[in-house]
Every structure is written in C-alpha cells, then in structure tokens.
C-alpha atoms as a PDB file:
ATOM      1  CA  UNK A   1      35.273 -20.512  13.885  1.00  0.00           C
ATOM      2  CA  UNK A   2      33.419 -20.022  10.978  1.00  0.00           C
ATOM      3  CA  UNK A   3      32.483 -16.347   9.459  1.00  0.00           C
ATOM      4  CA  UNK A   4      29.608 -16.259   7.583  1.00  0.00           C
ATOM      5  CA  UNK A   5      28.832 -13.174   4.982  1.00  0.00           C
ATOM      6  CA  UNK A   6      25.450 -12.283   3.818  1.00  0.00           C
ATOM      7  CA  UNK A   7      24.747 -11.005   0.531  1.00  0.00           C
ATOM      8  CA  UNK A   8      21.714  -8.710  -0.539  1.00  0.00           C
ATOM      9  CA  UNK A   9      18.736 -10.588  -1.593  1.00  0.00           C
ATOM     10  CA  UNK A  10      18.127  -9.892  -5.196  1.00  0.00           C
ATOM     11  CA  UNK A  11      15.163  -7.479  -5.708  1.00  0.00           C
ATOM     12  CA  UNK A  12      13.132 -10.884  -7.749  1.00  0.00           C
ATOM     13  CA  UNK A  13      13.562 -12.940  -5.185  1.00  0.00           C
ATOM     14  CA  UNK A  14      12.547 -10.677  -2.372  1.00  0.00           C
ATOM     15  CA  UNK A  15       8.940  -9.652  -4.555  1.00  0.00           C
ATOM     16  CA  UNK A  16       8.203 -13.179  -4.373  1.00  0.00           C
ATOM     17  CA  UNK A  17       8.571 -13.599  -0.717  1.00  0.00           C
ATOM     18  CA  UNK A  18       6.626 -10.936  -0.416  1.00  0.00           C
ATOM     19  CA  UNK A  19       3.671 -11.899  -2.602  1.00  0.00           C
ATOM     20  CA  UNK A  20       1.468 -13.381   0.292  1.00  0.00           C
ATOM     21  CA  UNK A  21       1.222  -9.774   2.115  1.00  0.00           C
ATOM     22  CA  UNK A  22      -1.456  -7.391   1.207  1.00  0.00           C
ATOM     23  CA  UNK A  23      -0.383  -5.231  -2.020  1.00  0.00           C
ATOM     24  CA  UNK A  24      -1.051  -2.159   0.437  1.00  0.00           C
ATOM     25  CA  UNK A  25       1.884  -3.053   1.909  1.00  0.00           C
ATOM     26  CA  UNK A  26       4.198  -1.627  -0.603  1.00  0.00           C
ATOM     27  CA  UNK A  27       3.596   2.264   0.388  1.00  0.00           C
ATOM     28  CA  UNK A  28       4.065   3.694   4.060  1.00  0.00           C
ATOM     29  CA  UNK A  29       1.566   4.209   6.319  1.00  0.00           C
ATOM     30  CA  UNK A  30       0.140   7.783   6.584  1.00  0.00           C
ATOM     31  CA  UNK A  31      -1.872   6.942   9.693  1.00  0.00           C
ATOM     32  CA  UNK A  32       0.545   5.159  11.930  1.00  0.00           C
ATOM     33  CA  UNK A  33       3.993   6.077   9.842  1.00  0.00           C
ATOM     34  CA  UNK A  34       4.884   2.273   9.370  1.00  0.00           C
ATOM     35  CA  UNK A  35       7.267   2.137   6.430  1.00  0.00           C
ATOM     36  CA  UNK A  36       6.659   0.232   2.880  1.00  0.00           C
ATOM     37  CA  UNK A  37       6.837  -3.358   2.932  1.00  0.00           C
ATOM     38  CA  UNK A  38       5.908  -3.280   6.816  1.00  0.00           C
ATOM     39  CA  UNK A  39       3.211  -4.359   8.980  1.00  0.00           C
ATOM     40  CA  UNK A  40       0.547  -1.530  10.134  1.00  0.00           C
ATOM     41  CA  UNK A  41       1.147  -0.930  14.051  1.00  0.00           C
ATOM     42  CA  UNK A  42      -1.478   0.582  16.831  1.00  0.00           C
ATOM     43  CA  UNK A  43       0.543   3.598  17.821  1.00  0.00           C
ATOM     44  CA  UNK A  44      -0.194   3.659  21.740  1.00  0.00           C
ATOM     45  CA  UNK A  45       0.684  -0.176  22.248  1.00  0.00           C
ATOM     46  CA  UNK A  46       2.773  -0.908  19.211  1.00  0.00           C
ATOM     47  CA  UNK A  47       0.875  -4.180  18.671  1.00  0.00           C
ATOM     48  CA  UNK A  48       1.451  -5.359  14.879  1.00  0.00           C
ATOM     49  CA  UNK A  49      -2.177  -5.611  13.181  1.00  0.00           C
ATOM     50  CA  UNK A  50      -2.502  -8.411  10.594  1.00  0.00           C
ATOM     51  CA  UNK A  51      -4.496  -6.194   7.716  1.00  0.00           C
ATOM     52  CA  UNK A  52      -3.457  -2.877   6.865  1.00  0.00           C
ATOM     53  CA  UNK A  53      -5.047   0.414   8.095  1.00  0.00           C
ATOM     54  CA  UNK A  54      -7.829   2.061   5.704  1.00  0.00           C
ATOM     55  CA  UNK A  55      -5.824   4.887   4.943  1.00  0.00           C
ATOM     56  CA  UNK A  56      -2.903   2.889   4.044  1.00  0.00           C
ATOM     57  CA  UNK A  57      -5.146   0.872   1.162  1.00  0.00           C
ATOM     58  CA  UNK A  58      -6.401   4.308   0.008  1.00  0.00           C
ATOM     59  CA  UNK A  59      -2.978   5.718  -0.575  1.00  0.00           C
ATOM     60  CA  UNK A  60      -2.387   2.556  -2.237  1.00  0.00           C
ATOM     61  CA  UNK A  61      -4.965   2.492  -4.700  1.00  0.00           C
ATOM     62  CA  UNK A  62      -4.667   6.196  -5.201  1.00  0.00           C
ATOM     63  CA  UNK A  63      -0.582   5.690  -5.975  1.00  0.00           C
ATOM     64  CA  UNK A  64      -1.260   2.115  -8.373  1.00  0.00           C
ATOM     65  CA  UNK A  65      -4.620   3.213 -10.264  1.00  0.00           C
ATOM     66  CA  UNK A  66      -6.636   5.183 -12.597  1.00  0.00           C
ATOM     67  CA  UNK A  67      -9.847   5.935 -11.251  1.00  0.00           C
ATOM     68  CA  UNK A  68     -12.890   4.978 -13.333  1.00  0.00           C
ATOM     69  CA  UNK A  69     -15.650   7.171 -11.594  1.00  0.00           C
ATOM     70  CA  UNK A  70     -14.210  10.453 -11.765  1.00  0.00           C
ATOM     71  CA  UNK A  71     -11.266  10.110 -14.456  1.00  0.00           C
ATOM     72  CA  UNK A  72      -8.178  11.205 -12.867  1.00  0.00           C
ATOM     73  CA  UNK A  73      -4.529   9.360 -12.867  1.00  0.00           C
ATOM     74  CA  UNK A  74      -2.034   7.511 -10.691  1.00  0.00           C
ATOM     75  CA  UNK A  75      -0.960   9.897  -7.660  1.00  0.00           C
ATOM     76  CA  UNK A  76      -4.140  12.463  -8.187  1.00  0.00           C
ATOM     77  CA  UNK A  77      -6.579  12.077  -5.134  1.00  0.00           C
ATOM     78  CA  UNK A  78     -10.511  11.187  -6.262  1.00  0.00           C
ATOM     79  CA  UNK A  79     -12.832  14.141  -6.369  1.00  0.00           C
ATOM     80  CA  UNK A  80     -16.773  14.686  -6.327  1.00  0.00           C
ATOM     81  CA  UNK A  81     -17.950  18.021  -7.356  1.00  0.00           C
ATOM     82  CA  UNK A  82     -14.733  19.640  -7.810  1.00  0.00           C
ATOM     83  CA  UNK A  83     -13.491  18.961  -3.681  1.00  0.00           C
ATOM     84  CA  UNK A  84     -11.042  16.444  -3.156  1.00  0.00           C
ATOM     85  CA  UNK A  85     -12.536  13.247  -1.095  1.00  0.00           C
ATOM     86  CA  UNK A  86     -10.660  12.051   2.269  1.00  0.00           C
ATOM     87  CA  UNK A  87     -11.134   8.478   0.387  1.00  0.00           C
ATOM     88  CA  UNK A  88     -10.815   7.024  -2.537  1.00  0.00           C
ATOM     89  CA  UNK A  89     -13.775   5.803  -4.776  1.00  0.00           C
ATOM     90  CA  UNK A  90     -14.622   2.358  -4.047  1.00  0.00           C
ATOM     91  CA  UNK A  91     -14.520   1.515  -8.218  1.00  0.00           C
ATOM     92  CA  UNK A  92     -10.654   3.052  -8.149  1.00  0.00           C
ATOM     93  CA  UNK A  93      -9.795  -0.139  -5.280  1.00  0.00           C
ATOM     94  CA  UNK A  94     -11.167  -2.809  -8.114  1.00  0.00           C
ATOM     95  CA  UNK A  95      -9.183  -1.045 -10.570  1.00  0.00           C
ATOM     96  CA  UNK A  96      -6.019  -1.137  -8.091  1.00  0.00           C
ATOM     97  CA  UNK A  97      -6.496  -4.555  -7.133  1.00  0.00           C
ATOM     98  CA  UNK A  98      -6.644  -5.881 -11.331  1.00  0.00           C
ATOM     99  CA  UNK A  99      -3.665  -3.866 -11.770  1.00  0.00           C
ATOM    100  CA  UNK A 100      -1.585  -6.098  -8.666  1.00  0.00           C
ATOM    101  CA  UNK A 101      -3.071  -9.613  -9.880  1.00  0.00           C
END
C-alpha cells in the first residue's frame, strides 16, 4: 500500500494556474456570495456561470484601481455629484484591467 502526502502548492505556482480565469475572480462575490478565486453561481439552481457577475467586476475594479473620471483611490466607491454610484465608471474598468496585464 502506498501513502501518498500532499504538500501546499506554493502561492507562484498557484497565480499561474490561475492566470486564464477572469482577474474578477480574485474578490468574492457580493451578489451570489461565491468566494475569491471561485466561479460565480446562479443562486436558485447552483449552476456554475462561465463569466463573472457584474457586480463582482465592479467590486473588482473598485478594490484594484484609481479612478480617472472622478479622482478617488483603491477601495473608495465612484461618485457623480457628490452621491455614491451603484457602479463603477466605465474609464475606472480600463484602468483596472492595465493594472492586471
């Protein structure tokens, strides 16, 4: 009988297996709670979707990028007129997606 151990995979090694998956992929979910690094799920049949939900690549660019339009950092949500928007300016996902290449 043999016994076979598995070690960790090295955090290097498991970025570039990762590298074909959208760079949304790296933050959780806020509409249907999927974690980082996980596929975006319907939440009444569970079905796996291949691209990741809107809200998902909104938190992502708002988390990775600066945002041109209305000069505010990483982590601070986009604004217009002094009210914060639901999305993200569509200049701030360009910015994010330089910033992963």
């Amino acid at each position: 009988m043999t016994i076979r151990y598995s070690a960790p995979m090295p955090d290097t090694l498991r970025h570039f297996m990762r590298a074909k998956q959208d760079p949304a992929r790296a933050v959780a979910c806020p509409h249907c709670a999927a974690p980082a690094h996980r596929p975006c799920v319907l939440r009444k049949s569970g079905r796996l979707l291949t691209e990741p939900h809107p809200q998902r690549r909104s938190a992502w660019a708002q988390l990775s990028a600066c945002c041109p339009q209305c000069q505010v950092e990483p982590t601070v949500p986009c604004h217009e007129d002094g009210r914060a928007r639901a999305t993200v300016h569509a200049r701030r996902y360009q910015e994010a997606e330089e910033v992963a290449a």
